[in-house]
N, C-alpha and C. Protein backbone atom coordinates (compact mmCIF):
# COMPACT_ATOMS: atom_id res chain seq x y z
N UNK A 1 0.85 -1.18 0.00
CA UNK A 1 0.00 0.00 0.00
C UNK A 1 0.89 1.23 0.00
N UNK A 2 0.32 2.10 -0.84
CA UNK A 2 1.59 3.20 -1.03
C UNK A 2 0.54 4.57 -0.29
N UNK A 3 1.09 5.42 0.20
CA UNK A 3 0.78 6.38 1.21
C UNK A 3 1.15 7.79 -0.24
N UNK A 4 0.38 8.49 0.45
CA UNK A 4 -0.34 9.83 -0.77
C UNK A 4 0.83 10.48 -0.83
N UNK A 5 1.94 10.22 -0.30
CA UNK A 5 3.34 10.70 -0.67
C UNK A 5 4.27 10.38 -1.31
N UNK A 6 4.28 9.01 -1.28
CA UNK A 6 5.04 8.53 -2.29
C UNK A 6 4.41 8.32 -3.50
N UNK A 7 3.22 8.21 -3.68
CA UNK A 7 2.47 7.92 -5.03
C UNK A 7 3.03 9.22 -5.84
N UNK A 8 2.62 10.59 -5.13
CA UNK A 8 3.31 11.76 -5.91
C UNK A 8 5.05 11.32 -6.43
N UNK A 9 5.53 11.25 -5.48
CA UNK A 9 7.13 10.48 -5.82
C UNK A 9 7.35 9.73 -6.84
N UNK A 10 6.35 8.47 -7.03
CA UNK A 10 6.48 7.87 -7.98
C UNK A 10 6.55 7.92 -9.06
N UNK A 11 5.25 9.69 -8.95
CA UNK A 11 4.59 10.20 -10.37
C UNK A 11 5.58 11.37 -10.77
N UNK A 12 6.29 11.49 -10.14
CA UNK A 12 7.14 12.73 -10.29
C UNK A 12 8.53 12.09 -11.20
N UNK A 13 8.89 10.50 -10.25
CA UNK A 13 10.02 10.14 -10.81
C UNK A 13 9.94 9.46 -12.55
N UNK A 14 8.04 9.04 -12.71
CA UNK A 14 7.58 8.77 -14.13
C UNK A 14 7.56 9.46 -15.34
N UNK A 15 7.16 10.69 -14.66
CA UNK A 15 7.06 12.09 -15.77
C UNK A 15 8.32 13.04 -15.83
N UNK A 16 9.40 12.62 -15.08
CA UNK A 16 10.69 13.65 -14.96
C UNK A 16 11.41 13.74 -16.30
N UNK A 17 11.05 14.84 -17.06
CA UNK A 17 11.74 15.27 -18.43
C UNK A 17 13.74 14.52 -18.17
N UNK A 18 13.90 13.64 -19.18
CA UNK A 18 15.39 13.65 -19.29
C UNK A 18 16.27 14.49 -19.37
N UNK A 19 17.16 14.67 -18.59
CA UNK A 19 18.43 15.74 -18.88
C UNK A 19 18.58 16.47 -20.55
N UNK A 20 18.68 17.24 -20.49
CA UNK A 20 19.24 17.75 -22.20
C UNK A 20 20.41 17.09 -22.17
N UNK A 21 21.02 17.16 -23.18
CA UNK A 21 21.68 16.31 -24.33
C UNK A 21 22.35 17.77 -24.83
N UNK A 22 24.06 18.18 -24.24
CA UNK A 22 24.74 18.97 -24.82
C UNK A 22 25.67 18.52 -25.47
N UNK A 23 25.78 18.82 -26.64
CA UNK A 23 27.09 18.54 -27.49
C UNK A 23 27.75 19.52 -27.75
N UNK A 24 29.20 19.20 -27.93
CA UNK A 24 30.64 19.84 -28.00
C UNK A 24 30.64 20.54 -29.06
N UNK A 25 31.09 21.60 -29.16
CA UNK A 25 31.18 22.19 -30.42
C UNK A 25 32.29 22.82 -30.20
N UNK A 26 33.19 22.21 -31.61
CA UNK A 26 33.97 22.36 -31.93
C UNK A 26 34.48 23.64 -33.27
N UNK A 27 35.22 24.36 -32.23
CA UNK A 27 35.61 25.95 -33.26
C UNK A 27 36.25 25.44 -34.01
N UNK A 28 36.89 24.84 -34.49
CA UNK A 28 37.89 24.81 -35.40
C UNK A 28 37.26 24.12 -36.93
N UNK A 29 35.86 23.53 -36.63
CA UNK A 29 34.96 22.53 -37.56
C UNK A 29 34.21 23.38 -38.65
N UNK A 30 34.50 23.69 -39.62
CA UNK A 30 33.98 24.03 -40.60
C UNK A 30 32.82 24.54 -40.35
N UNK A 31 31.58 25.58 -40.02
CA UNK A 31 30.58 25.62 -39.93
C UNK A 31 29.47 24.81 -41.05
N UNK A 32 28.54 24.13 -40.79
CA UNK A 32 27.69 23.57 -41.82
C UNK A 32 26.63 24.63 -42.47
N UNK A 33 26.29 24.29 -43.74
CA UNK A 33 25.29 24.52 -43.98
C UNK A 33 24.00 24.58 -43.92
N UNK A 34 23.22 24.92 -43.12
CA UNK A 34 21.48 23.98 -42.44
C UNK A 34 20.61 24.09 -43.40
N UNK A 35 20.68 24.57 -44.50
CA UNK A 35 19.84 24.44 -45.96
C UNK A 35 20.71 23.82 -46.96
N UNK A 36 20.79 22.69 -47.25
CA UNK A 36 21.72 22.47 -48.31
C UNK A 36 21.29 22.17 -49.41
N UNK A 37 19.91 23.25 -49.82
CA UNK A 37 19.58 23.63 -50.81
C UNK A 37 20.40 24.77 -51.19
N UNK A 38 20.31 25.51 -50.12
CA UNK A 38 21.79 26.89 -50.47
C UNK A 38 22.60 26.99 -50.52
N UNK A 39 23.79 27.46 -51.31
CA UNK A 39 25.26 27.38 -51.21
C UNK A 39 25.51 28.58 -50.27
N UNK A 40 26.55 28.33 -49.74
CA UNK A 40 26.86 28.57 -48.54
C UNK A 40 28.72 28.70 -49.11
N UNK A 41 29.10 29.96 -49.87
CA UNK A 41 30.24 30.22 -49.88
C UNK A 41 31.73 30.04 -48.89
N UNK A 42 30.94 30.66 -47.66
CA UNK A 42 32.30 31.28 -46.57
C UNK A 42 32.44 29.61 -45.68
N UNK A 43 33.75 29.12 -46.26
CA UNK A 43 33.90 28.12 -45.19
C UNK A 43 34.76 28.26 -44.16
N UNK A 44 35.10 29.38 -44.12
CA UNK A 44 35.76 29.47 -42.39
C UNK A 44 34.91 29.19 -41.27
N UNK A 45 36.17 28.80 -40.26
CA UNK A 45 35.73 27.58 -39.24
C UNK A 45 35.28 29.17 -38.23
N UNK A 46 34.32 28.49 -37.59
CA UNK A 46 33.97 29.83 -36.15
C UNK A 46 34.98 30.74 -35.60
N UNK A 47 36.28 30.01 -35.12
CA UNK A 47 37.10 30.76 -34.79
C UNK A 47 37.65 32.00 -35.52
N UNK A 48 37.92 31.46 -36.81
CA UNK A 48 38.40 32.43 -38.03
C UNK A 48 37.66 33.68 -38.01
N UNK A 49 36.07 32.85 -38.11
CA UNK A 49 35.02 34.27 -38.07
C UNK A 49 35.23 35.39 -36.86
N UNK A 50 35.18 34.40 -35.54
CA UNK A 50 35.30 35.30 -34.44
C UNK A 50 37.19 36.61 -34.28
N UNK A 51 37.63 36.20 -35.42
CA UNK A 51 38.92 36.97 -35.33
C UNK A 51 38.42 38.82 -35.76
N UNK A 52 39.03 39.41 -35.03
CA UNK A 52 39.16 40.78 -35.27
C UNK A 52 39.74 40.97 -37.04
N UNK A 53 38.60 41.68 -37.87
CA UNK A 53 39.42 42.53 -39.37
C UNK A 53 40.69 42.97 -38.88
N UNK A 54 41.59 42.67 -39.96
CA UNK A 54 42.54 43.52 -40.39
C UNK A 54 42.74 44.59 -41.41
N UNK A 55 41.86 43.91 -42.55
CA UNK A 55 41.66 44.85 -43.74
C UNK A 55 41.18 45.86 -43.54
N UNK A 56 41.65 46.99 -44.11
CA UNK A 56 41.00 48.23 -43.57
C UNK A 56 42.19 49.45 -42.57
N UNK A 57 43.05 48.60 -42.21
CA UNK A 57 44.00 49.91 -40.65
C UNK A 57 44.91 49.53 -40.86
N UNK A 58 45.77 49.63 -42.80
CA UNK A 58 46.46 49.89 -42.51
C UNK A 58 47.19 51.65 -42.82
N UNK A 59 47.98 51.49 -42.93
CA UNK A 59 48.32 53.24 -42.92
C UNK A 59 48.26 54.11 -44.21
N UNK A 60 48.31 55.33 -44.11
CA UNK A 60 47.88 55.69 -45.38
C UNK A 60 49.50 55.81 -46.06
N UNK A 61 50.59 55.85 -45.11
CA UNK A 61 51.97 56.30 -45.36
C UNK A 61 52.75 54.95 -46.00
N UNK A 62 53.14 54.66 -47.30
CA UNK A 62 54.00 53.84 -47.42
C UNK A 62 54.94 53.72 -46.65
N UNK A 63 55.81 53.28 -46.35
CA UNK A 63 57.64 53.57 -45.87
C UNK A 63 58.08 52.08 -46.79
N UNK A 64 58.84 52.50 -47.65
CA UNK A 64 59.70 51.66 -48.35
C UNK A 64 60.56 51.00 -47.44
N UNK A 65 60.84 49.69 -47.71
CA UNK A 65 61.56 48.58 -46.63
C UNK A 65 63.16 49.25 -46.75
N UNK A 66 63.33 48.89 -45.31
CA UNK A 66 65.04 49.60 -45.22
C UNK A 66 65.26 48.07 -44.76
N UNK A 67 66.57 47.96 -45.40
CA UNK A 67 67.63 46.92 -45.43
C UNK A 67 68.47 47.03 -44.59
N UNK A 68 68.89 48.15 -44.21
CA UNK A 68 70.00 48.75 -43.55
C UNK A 68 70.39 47.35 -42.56
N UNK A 69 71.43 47.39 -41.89
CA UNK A 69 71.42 46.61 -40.73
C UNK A 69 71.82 47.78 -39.28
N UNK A 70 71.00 47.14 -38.43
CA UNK A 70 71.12 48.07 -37.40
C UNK A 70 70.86 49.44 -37.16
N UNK A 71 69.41 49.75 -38.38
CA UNK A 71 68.88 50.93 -38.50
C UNK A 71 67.88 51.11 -37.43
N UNK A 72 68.30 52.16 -36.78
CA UNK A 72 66.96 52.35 -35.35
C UNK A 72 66.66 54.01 -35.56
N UNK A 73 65.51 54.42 -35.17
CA UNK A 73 65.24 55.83 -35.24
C UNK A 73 65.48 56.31 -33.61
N UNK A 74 66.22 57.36 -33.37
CA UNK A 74 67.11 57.51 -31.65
C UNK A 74 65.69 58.24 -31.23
N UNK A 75 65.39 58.29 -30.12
CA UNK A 75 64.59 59.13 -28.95
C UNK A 75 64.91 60.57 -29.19
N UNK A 76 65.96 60.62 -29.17
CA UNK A 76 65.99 62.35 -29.56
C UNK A 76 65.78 63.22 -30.71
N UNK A 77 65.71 61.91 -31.93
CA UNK A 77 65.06 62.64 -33.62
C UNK A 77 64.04 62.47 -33.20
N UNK A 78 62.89 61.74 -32.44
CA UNK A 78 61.45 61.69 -32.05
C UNK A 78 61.24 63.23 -31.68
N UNK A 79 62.17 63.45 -30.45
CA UNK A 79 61.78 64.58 -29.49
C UNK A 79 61.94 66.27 -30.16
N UNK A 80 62.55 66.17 -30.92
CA UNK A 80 63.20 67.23 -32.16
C UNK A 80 62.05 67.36 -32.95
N UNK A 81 61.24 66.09 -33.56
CA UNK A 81 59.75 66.22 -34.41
C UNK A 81 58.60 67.03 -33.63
N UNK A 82 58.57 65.88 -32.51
CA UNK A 82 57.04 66.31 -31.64
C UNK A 82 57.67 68.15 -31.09
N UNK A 83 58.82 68.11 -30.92
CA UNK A 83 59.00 69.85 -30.37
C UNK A 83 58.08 70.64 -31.28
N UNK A 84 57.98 70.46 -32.41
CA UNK A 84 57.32 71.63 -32.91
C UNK A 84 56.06 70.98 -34.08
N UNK A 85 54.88 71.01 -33.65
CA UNK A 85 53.95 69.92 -34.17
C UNK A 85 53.03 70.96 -34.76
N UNK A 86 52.35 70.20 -35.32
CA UNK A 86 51.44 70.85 -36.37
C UNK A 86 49.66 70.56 -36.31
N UNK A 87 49.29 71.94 -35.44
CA UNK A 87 47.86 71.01 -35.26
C UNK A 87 46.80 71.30 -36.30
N UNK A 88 47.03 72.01 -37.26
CA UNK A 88 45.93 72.00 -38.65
C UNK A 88 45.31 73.38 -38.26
N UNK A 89 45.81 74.39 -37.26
CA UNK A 89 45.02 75.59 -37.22
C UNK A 89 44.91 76.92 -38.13
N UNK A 90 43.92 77.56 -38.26
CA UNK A 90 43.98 78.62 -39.31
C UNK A 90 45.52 79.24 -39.43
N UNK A 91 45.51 79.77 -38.25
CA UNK A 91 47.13 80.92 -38.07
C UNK A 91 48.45 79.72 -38.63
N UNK A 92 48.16 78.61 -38.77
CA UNK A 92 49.53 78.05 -38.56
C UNK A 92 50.03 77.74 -40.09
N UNK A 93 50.77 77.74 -40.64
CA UNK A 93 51.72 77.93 -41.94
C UNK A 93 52.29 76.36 -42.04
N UNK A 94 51.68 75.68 -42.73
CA UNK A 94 52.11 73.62 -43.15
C UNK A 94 53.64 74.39 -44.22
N UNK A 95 53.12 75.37 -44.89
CA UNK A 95 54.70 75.54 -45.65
C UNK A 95 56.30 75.43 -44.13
N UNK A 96 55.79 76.72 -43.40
CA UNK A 96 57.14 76.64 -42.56
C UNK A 96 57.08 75.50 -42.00
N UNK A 97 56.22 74.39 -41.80
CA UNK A 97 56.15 73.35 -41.31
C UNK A 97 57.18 72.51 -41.71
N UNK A 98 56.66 72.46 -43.01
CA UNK A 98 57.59 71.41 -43.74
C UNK A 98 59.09 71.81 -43.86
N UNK A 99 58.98 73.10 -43.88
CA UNK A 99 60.54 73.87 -44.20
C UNK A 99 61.44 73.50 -42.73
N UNK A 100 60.76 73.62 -41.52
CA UNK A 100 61.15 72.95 -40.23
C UNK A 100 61.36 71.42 -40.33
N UNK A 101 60.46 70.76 -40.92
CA UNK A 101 60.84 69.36 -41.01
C UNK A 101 61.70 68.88 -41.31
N UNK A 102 61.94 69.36 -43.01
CA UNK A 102 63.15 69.32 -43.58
C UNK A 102 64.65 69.05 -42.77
N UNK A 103 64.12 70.86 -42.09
CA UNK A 103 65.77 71.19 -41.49
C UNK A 103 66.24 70.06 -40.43
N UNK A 104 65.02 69.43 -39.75
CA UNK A 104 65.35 68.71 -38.75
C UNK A 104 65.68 67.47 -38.76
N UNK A 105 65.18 66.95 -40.10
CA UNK A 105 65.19 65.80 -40.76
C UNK A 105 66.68 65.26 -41.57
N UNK A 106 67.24 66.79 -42.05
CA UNK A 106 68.06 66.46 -42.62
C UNK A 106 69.91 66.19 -41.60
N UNK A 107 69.59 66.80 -40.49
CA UNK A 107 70.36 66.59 -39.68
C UNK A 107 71.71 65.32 -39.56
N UNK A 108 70.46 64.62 -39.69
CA UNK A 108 70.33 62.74 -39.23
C UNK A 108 70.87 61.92 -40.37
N UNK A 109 71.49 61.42 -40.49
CA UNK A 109 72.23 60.56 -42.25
C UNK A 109 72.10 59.28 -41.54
N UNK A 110 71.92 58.15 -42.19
CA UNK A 110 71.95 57.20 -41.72
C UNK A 110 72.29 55.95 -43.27
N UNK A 111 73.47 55.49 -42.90
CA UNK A 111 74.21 54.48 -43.87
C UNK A 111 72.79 53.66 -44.81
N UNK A 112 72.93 54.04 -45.99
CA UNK A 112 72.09 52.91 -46.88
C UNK A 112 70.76 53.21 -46.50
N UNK A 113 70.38 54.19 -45.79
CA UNK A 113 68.92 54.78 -45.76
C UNK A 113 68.48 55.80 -46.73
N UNK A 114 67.74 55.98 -47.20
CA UNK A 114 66.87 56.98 -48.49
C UNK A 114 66.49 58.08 -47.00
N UNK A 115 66.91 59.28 -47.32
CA UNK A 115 66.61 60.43 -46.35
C UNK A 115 64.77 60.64 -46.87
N UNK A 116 64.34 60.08 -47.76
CA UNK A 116 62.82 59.95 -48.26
C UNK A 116 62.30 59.51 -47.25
N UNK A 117 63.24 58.35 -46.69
CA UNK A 117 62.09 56.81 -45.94
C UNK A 117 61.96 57.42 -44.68
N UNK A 118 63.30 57.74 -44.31
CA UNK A 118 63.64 58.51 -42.72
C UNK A 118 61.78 59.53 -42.67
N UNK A 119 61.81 60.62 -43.69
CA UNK A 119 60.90 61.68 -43.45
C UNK A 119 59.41 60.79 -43.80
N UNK A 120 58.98 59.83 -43.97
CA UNK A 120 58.26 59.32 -44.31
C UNK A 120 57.84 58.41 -42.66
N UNK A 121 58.39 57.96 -42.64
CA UNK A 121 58.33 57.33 -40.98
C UNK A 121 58.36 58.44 -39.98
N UNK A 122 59.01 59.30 -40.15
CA UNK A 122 58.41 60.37 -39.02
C UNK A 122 57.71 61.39 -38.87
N UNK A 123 57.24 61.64 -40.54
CA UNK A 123 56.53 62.93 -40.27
C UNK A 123 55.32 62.63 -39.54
N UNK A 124 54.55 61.54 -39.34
CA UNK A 124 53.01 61.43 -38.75
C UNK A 124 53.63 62.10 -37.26
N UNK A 125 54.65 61.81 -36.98
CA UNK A 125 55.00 62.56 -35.25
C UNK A 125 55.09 63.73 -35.12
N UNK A 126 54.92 64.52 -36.08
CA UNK A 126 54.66 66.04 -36.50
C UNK A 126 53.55 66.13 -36.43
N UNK A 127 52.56 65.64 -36.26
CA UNK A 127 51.35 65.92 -36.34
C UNK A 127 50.87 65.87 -35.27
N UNK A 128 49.51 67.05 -34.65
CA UNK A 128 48.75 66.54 -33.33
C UNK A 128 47.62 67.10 -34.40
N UNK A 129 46.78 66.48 -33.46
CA UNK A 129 44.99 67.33 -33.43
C UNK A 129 44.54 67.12 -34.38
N UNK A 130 43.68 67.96 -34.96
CA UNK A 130 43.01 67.83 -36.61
C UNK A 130 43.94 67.54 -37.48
N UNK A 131 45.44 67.86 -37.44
CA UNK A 131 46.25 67.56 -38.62
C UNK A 131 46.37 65.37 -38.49
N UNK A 132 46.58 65.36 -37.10
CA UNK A 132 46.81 63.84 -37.04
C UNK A 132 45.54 63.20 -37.33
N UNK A 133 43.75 63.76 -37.23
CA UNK A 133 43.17 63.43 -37.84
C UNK A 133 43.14 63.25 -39.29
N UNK A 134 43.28 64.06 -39.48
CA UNK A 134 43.29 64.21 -40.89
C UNK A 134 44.46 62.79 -42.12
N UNK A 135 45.61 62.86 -41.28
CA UNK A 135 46.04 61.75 -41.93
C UNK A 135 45.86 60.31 -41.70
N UNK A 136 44.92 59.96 -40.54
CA UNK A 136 44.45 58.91 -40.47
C UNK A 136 43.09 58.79 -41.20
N UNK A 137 42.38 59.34 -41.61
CA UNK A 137 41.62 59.74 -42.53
C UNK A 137 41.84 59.27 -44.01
N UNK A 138 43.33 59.35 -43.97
CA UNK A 138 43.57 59.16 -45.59
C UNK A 138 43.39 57.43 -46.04
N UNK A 139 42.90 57.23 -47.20
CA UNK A 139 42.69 56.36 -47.30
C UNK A 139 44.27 55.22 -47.56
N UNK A 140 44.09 53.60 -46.91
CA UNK A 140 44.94 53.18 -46.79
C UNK A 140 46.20 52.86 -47.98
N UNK A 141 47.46 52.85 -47.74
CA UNK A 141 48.20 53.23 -48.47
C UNK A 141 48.16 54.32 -50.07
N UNK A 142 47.69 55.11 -49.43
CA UNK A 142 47.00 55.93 -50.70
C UNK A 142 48.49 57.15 -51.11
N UNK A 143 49.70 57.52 -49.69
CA UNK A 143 51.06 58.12 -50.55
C UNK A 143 52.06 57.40 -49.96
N UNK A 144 52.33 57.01 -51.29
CA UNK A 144 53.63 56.07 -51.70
C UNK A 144 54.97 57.25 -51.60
N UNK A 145 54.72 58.62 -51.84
CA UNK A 145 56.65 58.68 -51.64
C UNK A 145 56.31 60.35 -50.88
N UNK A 146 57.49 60.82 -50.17
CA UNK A 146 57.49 61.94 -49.54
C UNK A 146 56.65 63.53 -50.39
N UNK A 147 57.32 63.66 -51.83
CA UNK A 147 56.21 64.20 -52.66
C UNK A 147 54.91 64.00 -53.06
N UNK A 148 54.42 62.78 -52.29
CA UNK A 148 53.20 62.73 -52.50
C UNK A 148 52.29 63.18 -51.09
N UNK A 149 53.31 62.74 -50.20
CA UNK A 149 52.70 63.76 -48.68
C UNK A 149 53.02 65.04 -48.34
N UNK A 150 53.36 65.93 -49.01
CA UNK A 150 53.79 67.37 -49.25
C UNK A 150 52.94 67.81 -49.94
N UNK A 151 52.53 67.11 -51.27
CA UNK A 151 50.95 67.61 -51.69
C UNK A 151 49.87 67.54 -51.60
N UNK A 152 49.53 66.21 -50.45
CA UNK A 152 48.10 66.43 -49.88
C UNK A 152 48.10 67.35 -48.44
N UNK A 153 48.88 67.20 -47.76
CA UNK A 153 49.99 67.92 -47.19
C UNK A 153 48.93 69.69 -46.94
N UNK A 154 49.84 70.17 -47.64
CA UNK A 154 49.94 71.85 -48.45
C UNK A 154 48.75 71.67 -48.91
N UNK A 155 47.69 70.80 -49.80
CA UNK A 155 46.50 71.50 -50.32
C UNK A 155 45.56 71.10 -49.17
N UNK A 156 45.64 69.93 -48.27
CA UNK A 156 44.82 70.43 -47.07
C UNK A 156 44.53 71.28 -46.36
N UNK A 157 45.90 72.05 -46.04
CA UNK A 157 45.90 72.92 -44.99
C UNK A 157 46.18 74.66 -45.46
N UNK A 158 46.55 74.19 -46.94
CA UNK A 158 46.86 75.90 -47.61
C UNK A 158 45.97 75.30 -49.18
N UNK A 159 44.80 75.13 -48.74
CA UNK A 159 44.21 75.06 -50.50
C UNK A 159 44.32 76.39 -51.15
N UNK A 160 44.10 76.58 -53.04
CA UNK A 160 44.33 77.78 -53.81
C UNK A 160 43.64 79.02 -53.40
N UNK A 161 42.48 78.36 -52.51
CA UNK A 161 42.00 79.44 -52.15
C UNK A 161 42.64 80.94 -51.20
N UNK A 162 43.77 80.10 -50.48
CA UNK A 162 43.91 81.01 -49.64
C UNK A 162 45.45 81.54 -50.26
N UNK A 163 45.72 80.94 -51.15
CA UNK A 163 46.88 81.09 -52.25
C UNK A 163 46.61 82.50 -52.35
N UNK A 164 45.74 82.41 -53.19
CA UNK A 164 44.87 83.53 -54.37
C UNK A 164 44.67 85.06 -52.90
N UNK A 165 44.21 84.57 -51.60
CA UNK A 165 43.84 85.62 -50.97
C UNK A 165 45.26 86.53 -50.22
N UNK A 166 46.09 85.55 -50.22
CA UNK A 166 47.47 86.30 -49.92
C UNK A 166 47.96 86.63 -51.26
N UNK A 167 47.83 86.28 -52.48
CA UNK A 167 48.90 87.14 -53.25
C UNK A 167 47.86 88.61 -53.78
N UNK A 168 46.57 88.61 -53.29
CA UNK A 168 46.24 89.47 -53.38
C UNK A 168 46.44 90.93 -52.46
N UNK A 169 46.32 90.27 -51.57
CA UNK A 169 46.47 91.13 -50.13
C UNK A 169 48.37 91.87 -50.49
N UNK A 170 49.39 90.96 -51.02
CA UNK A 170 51.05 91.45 -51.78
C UNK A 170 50.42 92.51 -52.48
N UNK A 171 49.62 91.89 -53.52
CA UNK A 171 49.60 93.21 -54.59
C UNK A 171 49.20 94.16 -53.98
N UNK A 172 47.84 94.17 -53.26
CA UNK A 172 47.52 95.51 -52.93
C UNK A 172 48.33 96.26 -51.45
N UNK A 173 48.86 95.44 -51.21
CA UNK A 173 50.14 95.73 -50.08
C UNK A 173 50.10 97.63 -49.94
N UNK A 174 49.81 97.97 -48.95
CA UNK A 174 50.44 99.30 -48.41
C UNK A 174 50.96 99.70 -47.46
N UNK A 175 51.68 100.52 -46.88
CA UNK A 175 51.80 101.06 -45.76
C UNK A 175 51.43 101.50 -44.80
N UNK A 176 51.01 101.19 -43.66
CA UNK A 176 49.83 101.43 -42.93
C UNK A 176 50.23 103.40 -42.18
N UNK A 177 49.12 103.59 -41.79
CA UNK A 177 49.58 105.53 -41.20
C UNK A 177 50.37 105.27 -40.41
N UNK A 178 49.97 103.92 -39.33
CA UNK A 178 51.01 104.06 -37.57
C UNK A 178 52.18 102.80 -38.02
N UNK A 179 52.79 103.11 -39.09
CA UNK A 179 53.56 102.13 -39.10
C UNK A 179 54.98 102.57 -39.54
N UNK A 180 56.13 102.32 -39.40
CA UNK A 180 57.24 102.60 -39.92
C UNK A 180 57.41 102.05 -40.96
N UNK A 181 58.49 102.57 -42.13
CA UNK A 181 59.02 101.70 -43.25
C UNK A 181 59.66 100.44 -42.83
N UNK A 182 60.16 100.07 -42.04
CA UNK A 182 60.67 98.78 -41.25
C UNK A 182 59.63 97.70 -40.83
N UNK A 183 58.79 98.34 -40.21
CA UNK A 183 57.62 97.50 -39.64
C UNK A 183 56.44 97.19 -40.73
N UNK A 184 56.74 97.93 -41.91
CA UNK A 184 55.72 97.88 -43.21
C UNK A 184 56.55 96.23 -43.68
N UNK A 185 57.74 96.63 -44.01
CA UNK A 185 58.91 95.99 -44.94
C UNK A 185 58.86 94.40 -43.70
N UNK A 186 58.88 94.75 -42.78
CA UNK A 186 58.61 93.08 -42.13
C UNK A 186 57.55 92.56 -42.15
N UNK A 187 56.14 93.32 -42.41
CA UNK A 187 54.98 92.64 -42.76
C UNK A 187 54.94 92.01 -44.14
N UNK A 188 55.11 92.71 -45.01
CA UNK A 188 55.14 92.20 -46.33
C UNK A 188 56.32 90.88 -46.36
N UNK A 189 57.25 90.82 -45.84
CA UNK A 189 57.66 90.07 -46.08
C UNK A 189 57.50 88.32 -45.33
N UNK A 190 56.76 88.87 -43.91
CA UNK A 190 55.74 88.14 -43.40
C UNK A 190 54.17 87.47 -44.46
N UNK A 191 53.86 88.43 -45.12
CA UNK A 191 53.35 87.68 -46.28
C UNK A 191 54.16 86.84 -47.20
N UNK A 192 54.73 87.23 -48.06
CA UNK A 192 55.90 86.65 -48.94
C UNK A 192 56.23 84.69 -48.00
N UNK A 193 56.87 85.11 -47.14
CA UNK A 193 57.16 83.50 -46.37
C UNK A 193 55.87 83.00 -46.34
N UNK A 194 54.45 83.29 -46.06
CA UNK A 194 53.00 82.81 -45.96
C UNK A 194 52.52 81.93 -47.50
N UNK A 195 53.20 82.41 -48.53
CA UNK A 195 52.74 82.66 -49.58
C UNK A 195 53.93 81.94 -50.63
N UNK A 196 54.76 80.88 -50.26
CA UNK A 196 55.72 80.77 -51.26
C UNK A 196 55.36 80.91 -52.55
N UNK A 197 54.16 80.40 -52.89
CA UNK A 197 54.30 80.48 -54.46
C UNK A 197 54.09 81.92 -55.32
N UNK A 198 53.89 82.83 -54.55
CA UNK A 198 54.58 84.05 -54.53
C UNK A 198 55.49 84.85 -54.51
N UNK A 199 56.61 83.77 -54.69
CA UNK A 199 58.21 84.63 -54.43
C UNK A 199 58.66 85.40 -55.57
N UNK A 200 57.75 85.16 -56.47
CA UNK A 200 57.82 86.27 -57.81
C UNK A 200 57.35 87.78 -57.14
N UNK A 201 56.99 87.79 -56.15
CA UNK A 201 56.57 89.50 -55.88
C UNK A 201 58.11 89.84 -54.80
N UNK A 202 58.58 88.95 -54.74
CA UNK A 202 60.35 89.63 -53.98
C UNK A 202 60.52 90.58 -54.86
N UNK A 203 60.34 90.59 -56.36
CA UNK A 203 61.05 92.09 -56.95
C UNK A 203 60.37 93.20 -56.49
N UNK A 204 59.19 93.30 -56.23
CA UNK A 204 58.48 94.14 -55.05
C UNK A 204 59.30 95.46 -54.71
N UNK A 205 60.12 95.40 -53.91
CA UNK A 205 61.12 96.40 -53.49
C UNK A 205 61.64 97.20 -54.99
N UNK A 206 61.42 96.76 -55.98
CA UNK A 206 61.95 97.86 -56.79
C UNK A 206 60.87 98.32 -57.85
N UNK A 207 59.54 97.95 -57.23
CA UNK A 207 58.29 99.04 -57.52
C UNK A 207 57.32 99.80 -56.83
N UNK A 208 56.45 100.35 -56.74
CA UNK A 208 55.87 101.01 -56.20
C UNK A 208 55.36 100.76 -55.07
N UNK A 209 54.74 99.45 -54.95
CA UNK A 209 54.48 99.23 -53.56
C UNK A 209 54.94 99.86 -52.50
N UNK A 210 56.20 99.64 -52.02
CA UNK A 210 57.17 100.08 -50.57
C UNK A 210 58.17 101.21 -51.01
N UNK A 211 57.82 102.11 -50.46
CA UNK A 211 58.27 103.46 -51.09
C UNK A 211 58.77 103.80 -49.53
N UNK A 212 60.02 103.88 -48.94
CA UNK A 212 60.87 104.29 -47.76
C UNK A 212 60.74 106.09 -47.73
């Protein structure tokens, strides 16, 4: 005779759903197809899938392979770049930029190195702020040699537009009332450096413009 407690017991241990049934899955196994009415191109295994892209980050800056042996870039050509950086602001001049780069760049010789590759590997350390935006921006490997980052360079940050508004501002160049011939003659020529492709108005001084 079974007592109203164990009968539940009995009925509990009759109707008790079986354990699930987990199987192993294995990352490395080809994922299947579950319609194999459909083709199903991508046979990378799960893991593959779960990997982080690469395509896409890499840089926009070539640097041609150096052979050299025992070529290292020193801590102190770093510290010489970042000294004087370039953050993409109205007032700031990418020409004297580069003309600074140059000078600092050229310093440094290094056996069986292209002084190209050297300025190519370090100019991004010249850069802060909107300018370092800006060249991560560029699309990937898109300049292959130092003249090709001097001209996206310069028309980013000095497009024709502002070409055209300084060699205008030369021509019509005057002398201001509260100003000396000295302090005239250092402005204009404060334009002139703003304005390289203007160095055709240096003959300037022997026309009308600046009259001492």
């Amino acid at each position: 005779m079974h007592t109203r407690s164990q009968s539940r017991n009995l009925y509990n241990q009759q109707h008790q759903a079986p354990p699930p049934v987990v199987e192993q899955f294995n990352l490395e196994e080809p994922i299947e197809n579950p319609d194999p009415l459909a083709p199903m191109d991508d046979t990378r295994t799960m893991a593959q899938l779960l990997e982080a892209p690469t395509a896409g980050y890499e840089d926009a800056i070539v640097v041609p392979e150096i052979t050299a042996d025992n070529f290292e870039l020193k801590h102190g050509l770093l510290n010489l770049v970042q000294n004087k950086q370039f953050f993409g602001h109205d007032k700031e001049d990418p020409h004297a930029h580069i003309r600074y780069f140059n000078k600092i760049t050229s310093t440094m010789k290094f056996p069986n190195v292209p002084s190209t590759s050297v300025k190519l590997m370090l100019f991004p350390f010249s850069l802060e702020g909107a300018a370092r935006i800006w060249l991560e921006k560029e699309p990937p490997r898109s300049i292959q040699t130092w003249d090709d980052l001097v001209s996206k360079f310069i028309n980013k940050f000095f497009p024709p537009s502002k070409t055209t508004n300084l060699r205008n501002e030369i021509t019509r160049f005057q002398q201001r009332f509260d100003e000396t011939f000295y302090e005239a003659w250092d402005r204009f020529n404060d334009l002139l450096r703003a304005c390289p492709a203007s160095r055709i108005f240096r003959n300037c001084i022997n026309s009308n413009i600046l009259k001492p």
